[in-house]
N, C-alpha and C. Protein backbone atom coordinates (compact mmCIF):
# COMPACT_ATOMS: atom_id res chain seq x y z
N UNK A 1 103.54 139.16 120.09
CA UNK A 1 104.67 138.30 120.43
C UNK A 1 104.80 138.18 121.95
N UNK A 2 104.79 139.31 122.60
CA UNK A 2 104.83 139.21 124.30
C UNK A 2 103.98 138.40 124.66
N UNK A 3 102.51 137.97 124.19
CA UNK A 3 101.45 137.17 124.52
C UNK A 3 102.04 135.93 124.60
N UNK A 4 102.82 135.19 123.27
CA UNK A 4 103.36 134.33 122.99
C UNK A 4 104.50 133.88 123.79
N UNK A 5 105.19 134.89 124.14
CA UNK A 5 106.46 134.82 124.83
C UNK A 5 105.62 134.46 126.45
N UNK A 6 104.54 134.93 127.24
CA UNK A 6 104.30 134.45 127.94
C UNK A 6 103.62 133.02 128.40
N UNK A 7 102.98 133.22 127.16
CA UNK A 7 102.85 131.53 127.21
C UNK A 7 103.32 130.23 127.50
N UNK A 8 104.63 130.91 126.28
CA UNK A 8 105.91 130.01 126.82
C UNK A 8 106.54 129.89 127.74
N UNK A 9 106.69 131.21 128.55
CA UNK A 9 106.82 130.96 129.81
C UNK A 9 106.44 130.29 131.06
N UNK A 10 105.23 130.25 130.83
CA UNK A 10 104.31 129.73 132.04
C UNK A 10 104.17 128.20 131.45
N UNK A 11 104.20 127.60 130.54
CA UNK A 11 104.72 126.39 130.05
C UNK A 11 105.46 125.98 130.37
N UNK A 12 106.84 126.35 130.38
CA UNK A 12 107.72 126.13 130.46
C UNK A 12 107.79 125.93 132.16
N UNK A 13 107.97 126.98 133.08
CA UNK A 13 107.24 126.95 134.22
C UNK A 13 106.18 125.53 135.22
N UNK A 14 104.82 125.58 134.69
CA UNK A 14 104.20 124.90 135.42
C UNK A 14 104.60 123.46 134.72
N UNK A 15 104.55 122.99 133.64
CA UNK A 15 105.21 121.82 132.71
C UNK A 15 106.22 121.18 132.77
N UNK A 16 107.08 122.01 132.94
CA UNK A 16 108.69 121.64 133.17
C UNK A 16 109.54 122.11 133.71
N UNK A 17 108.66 122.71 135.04
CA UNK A 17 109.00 123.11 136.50
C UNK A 17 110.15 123.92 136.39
N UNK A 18 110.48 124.73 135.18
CA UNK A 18 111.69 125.45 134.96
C UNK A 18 111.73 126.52 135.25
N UNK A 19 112.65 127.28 136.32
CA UNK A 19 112.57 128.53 136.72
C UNK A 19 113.60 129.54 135.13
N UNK A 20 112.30 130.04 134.36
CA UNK A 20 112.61 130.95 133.90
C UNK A 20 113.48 131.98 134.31
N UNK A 21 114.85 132.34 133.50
CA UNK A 21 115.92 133.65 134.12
C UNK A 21 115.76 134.45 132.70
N UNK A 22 115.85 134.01 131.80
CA UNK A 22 116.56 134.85 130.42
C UNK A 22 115.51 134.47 129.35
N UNK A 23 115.64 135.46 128.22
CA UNK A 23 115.22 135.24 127.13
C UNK A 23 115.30 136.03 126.00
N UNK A 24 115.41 134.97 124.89
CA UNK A 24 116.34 134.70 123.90
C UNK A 24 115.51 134.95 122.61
N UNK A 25 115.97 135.84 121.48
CA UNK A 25 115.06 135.63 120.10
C UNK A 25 115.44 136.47 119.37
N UNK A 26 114.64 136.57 118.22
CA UNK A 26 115.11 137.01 117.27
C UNK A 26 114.85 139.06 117.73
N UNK A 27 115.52 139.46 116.38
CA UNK A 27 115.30 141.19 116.49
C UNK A 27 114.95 142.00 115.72
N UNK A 28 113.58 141.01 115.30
CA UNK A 28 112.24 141.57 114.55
C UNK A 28 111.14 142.19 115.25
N UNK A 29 110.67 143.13 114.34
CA UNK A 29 109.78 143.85 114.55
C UNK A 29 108.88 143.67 115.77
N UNK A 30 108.09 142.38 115.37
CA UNK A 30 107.22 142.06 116.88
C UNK A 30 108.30 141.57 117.88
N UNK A 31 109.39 141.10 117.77
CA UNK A 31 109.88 140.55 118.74
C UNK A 31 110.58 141.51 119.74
N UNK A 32 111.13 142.58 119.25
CA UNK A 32 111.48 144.02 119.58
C UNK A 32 110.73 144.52 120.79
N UNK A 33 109.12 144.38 120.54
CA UNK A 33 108.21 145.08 121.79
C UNK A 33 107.93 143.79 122.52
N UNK A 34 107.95 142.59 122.15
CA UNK A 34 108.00 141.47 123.03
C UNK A 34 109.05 142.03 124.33
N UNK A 35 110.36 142.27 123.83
CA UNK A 35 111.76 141.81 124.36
C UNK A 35 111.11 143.37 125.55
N UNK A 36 110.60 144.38 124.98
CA UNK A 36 110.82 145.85 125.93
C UNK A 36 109.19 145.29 126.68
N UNK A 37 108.48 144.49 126.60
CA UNK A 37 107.25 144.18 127.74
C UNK A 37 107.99 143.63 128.39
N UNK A 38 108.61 142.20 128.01
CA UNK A 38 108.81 141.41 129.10
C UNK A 38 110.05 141.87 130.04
N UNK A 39 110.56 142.75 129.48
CA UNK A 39 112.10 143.86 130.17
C UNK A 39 110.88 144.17 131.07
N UNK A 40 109.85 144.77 131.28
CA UNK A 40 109.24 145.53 131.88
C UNK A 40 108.60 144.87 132.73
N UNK A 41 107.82 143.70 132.53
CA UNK A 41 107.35 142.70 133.41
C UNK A 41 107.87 142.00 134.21
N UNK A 42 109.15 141.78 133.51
CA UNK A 42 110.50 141.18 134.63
C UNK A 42 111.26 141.52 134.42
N UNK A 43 112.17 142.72 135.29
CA UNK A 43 112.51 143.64 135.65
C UNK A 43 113.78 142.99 135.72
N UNK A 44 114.19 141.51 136.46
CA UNK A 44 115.15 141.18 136.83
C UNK A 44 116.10 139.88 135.37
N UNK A 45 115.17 139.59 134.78
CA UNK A 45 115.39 139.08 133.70
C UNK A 45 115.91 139.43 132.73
N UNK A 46 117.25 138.65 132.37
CA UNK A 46 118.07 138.55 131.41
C UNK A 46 117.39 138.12 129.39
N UNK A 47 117.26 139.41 129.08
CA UNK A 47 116.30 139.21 127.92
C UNK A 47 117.22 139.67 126.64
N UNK A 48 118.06 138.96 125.70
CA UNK A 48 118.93 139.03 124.68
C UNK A 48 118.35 138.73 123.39
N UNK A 49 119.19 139.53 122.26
CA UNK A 49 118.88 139.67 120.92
C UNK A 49 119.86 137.76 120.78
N UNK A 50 119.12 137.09 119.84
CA UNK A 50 119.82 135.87 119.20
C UNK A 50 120.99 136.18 118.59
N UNK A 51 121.76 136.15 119.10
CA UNK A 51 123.04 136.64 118.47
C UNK A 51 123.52 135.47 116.75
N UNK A 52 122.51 133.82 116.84
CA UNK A 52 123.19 133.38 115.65
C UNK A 52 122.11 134.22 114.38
N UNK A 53 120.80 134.78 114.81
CA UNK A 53 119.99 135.34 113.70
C UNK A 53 120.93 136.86 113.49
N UNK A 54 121.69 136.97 113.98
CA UNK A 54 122.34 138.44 113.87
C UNK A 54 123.50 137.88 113.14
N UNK A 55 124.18 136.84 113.23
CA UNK A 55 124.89 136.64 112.16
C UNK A 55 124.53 135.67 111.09
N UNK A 56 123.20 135.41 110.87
CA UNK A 56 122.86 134.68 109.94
C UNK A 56 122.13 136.32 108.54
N UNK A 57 122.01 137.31 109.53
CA UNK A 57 121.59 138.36 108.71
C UNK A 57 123.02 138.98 107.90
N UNK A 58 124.05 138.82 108.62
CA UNK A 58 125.48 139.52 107.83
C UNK A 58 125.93 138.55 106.86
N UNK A 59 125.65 137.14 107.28
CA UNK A 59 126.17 136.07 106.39
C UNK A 59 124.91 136.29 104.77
N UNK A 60 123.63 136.91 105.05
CA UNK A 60 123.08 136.95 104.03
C UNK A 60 123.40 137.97 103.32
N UNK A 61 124.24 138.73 104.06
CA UNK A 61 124.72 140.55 103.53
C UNK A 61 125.82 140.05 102.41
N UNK A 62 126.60 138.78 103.48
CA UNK A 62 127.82 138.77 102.64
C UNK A 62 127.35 137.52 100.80
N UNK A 63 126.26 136.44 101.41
CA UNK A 63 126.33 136.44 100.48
C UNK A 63 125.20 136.47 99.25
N UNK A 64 124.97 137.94 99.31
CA UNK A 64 124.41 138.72 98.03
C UNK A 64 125.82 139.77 97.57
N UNK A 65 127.26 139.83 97.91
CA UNK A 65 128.13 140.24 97.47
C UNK A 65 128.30 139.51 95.55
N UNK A 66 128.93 139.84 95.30
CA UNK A 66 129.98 138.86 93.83
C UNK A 66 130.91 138.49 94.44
N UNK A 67 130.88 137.24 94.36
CA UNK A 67 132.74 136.69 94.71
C UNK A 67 132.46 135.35 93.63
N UNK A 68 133.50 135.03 93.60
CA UNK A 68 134.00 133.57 92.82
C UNK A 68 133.73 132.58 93.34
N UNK A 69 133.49 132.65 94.62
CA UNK A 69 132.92 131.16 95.23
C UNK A 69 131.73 131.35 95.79
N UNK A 70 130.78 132.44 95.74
CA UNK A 70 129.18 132.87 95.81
C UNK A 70 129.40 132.47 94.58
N UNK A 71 129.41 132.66 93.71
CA UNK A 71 128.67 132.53 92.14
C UNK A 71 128.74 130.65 91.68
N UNK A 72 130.07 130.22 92.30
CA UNK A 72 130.34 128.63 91.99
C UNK A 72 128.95 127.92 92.95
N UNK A 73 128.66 128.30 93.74
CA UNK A 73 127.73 127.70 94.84
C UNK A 73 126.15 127.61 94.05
N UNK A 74 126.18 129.29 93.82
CA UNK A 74 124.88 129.21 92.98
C UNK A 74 124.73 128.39 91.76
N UNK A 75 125.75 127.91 91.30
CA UNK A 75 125.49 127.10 89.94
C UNK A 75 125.92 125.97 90.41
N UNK A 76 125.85 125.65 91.39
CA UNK A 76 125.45 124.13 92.12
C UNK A 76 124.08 124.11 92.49
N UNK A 77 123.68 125.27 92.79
CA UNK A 77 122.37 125.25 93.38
C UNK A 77 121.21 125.07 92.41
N UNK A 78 121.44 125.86 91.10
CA UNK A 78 120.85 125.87 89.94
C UNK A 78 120.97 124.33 89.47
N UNK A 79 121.91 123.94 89.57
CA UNK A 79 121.88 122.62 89.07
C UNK A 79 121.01 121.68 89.92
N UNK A 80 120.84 121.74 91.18
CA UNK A 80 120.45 120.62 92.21
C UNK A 80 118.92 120.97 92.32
N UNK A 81 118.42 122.57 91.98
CA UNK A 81 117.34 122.61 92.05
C UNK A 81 116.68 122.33 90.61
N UNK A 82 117.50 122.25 89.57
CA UNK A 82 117.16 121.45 87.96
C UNK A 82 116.60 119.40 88.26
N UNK A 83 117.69 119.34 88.97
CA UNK A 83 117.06 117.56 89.00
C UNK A 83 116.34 117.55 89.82
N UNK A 84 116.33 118.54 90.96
CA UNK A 84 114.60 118.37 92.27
C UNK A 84 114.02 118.44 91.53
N UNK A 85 113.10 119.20 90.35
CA UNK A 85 112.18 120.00 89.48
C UNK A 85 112.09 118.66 88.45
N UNK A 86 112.99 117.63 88.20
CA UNK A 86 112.83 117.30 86.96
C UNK A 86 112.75 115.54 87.64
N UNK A 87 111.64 114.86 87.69
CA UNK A 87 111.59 113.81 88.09
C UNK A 87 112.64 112.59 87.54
N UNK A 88 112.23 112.44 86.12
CA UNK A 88 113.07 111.47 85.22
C UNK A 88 114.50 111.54 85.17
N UNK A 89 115.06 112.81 85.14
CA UNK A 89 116.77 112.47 85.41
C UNK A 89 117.11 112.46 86.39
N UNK A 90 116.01 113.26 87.80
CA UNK A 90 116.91 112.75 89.44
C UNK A 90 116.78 111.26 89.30
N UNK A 91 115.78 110.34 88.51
CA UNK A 91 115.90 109.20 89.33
C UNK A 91 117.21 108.44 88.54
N UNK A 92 117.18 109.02 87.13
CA UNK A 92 118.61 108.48 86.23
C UNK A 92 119.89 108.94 87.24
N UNK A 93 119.24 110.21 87.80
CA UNK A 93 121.24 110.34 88.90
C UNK A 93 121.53 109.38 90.07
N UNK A 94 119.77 109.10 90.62
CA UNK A 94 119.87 108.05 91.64
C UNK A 94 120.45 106.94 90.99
N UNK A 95 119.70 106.47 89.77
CA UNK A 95 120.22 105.01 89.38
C UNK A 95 122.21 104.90 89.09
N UNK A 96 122.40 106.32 88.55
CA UNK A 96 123.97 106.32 88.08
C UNK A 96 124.75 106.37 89.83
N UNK A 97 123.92 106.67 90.89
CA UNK A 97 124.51 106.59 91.62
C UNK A 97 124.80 105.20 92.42
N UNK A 98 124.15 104.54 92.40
CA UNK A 98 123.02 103.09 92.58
C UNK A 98 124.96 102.39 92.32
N UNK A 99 124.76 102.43 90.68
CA UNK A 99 125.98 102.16 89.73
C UNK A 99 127.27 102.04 90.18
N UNK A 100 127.49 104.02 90.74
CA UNK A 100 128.39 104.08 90.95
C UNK A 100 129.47 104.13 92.22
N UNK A 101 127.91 103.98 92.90
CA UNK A 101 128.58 103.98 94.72
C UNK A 101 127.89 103.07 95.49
N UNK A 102 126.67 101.93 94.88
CA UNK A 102 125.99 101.17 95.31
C UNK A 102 125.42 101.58 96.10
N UNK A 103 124.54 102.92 96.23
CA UNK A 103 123.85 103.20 97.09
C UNK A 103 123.96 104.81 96.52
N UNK A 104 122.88 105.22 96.94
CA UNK A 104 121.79 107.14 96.21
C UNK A 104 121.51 108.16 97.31
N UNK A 105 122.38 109.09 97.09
CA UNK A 105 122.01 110.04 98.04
C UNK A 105 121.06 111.30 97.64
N UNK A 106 120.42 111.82 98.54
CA UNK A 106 119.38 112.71 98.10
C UNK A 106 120.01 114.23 98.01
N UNK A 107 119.60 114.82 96.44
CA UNK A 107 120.40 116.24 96.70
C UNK A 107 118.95 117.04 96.98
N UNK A 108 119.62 117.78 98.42
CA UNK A 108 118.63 118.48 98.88
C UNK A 108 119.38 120.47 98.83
N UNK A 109 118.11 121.79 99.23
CA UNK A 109 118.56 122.44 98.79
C UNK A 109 118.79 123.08 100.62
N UNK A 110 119.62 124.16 100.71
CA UNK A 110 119.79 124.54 101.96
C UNK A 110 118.75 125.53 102.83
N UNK A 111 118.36 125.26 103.56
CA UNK A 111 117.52 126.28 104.25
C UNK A 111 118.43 127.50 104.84
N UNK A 112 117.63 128.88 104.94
CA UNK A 112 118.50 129.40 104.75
C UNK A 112 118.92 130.11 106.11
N UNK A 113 117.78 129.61 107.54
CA UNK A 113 117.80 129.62 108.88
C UNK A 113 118.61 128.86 109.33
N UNK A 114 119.04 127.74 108.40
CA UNK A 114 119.86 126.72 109.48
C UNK A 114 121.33 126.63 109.29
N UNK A 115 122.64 126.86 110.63
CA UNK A 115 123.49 126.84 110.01
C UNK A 115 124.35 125.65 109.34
N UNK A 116 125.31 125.91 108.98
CA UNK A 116 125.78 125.11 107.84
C UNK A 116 125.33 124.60 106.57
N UNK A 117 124.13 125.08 106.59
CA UNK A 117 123.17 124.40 105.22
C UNK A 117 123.76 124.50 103.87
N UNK A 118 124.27 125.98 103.67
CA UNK A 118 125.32 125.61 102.31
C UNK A 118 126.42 124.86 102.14
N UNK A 119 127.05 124.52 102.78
CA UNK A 119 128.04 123.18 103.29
C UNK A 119 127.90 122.43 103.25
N UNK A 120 126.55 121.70 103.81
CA UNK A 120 126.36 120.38 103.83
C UNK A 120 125.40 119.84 102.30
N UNK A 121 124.45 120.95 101.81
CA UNK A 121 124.01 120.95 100.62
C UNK A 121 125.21 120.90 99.69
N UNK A 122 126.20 121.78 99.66
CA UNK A 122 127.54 121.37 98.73
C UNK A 122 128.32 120.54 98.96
N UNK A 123 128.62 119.78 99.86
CA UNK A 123 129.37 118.62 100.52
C UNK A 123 128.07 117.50 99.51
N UNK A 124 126.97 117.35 100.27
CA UNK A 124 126.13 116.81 99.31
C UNK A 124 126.25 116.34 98.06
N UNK A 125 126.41 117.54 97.42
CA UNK A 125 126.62 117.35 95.98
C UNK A 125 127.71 117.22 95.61
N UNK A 126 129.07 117.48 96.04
CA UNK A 126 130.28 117.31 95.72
C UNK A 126 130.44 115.93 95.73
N UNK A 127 129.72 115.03 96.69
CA UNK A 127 129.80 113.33 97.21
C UNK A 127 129.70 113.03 96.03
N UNK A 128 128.47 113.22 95.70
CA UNK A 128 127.77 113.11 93.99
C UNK A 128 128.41 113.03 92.67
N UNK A 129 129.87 113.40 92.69
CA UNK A 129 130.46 114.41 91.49
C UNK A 129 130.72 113.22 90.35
N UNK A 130 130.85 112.23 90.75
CA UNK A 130 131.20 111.27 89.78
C UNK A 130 130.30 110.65 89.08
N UNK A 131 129.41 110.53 89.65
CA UNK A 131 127.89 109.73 89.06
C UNK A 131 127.34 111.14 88.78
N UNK A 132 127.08 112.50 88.87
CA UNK A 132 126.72 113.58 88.13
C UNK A 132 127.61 113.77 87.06
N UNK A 133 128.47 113.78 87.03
CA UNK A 133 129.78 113.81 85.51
C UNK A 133 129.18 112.41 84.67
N UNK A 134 129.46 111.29 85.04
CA UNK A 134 129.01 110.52 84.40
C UNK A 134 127.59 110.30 83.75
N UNK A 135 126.46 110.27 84.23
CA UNK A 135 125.22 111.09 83.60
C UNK A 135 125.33 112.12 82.60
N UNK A 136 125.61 113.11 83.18
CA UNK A 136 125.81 114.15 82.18
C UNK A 136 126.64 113.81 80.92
N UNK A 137 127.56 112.82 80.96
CA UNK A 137 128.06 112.42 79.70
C UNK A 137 127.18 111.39 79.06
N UNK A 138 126.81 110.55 79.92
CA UNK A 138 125.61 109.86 78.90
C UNK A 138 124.29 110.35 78.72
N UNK A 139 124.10 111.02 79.37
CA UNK A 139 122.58 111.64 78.79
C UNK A 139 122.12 112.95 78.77
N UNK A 140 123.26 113.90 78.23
CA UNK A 140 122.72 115.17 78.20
C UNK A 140 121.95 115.64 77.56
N UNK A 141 122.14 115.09 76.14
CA UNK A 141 121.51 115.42 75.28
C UNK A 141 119.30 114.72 76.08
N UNK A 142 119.41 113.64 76.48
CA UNK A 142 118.07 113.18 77.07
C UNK A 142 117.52 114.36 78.21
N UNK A 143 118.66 114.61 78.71
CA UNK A 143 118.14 115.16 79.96
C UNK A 143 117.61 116.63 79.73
N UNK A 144 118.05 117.46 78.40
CA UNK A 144 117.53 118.71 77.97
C UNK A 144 116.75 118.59 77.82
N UNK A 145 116.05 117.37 76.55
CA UNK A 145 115.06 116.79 76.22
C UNK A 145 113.74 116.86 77.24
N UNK A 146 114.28 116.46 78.64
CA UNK A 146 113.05 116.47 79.37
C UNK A 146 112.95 117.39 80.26
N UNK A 147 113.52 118.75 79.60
CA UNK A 147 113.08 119.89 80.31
C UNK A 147 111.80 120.60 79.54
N UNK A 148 111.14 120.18 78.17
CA UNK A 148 110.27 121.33 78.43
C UNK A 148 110.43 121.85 77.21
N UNK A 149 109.81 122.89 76.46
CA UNK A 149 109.87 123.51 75.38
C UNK A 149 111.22 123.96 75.09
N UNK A 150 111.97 124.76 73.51
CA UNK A 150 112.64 125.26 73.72
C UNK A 150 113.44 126.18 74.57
N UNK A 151 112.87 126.87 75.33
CA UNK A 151 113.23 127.93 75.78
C UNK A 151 113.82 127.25 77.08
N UNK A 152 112.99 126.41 77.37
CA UNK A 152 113.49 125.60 78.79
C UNK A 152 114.50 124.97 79.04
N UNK A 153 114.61 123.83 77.49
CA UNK A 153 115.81 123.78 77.15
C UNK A 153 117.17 123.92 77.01
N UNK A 154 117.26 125.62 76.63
CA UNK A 154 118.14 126.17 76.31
C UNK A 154 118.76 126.79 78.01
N UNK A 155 117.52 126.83 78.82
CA UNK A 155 118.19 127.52 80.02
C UNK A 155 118.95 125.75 80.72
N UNK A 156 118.36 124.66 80.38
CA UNK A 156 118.56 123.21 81.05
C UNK A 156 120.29 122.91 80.36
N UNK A 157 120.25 123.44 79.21
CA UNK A 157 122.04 123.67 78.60
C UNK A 157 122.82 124.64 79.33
N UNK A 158 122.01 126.06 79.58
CA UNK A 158 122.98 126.51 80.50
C UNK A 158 123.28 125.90 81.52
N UNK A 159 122.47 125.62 82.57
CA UNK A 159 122.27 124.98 83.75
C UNK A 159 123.54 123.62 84.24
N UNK A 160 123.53 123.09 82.86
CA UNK A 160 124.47 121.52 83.40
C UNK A 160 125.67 121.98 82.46
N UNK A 161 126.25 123.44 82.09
CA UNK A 161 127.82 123.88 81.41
C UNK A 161 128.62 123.32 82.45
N UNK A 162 128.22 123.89 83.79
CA UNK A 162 129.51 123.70 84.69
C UNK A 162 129.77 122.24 85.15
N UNK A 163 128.77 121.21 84.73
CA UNK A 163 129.12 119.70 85.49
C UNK A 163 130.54 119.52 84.22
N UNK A 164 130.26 120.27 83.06
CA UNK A 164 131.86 119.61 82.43
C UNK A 164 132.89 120.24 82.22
N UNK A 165 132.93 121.10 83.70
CA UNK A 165 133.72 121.83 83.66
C UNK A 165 134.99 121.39 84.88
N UNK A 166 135.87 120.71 84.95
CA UNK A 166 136.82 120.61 85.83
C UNK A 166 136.94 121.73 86.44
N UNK A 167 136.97 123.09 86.29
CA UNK A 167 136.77 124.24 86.92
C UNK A 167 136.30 124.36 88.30
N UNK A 168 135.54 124.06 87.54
CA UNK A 168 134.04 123.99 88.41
C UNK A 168 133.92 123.42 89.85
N UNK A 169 134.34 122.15 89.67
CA UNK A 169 134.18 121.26 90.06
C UNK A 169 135.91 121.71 91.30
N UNK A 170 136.53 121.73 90.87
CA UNK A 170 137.91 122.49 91.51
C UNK A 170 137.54 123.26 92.74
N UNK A 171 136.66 124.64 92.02
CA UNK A 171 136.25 125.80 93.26
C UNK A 171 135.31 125.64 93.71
N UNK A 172 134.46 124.41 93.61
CA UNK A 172 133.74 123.60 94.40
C UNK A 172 134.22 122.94 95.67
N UNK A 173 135.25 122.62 95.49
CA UNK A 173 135.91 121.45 96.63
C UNK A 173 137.02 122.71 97.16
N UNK A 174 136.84 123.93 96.95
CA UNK A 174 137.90 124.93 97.89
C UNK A 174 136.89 125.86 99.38
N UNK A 175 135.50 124.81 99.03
CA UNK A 175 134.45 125.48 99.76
C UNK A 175 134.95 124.41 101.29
């Protein structure tokens, strides 16, 4: 990583004539003996742990907890990664969306480096809620159908319980 880190430096440097002061990264393993060379190589340089990967590590602490609105998220997620996976009913949600808002938005899933990604992935899908309710009432029974053997099935029934669930859909929108 120090190799790397100098690279960038002297890039940065002869390229874009930038007088290097500080530097910034994560507080992994290689990056650890990066951060104590280049402490050592430049002596006078301001060299810091990423403070948003330090709270993107507690935000992953917090959510592998149980709470009521970790668990509502994941069965949005289960659901959004059911129609990525399943060609024929994302394009029936595009078309119900087509329908119902004259225009299809893409449900995408959140990365888990970037912030806000569960927000804007559930904002996403919350936009969605009416043309996903509506689908699901006209074609649930189709849309199990094109999951796959029984067994697949039966998990594609669990999967779309909560679209008819006003519940659901409630501690969804308290996010």
């Amino acid at each position: 990583m120090f190799e790397v880190m100098m690279k960038s430096k002297a890039m940065m440097e002869d390229d874009y004539g930038i007088n290097v002061i500080g530097w910034c990264s994560d507080n992994g393993p290689d990056s650890k003996k990066g951060h104590r060379l280049m402490s050592e190589a430049f002596i006078w340089m301001i060299i810091l742990v990423c403070w948003a990967h330090q709270i993107n590590l507690v935000v992953g602490d917090l959510l592998g907890l149980k709470h009521e609105l970790i668990e509502v998220i994941e069965l949005a997620l289960d659901i959004i990664r059911w129609f990525n996976s399943h060609g024929k009913p994302l394009r029936w949600l595009q078309q119900e969306q087509i329908f119902t808002y004259n225009k299809a938005w893409t449900l995408f899933l959140p990365v888990l480096t970037q912030w806000l990604a569960h927000y804007h992935t559930i904002t996403r899908f919350r936009q969605m809620e009416e043309a996903v309710k509506c689908l699901y009432m006209k074609k649930r029974d189709a849309m199990i159908g094109k999951a796959g053997n029984a067994e697949k099935q039966e998990r594609a029934s669990k999967v779309f319980e909560p679209i008819g669930d006003p519940g659901f859909w409630k501690k969804l929108c308290q996010l």
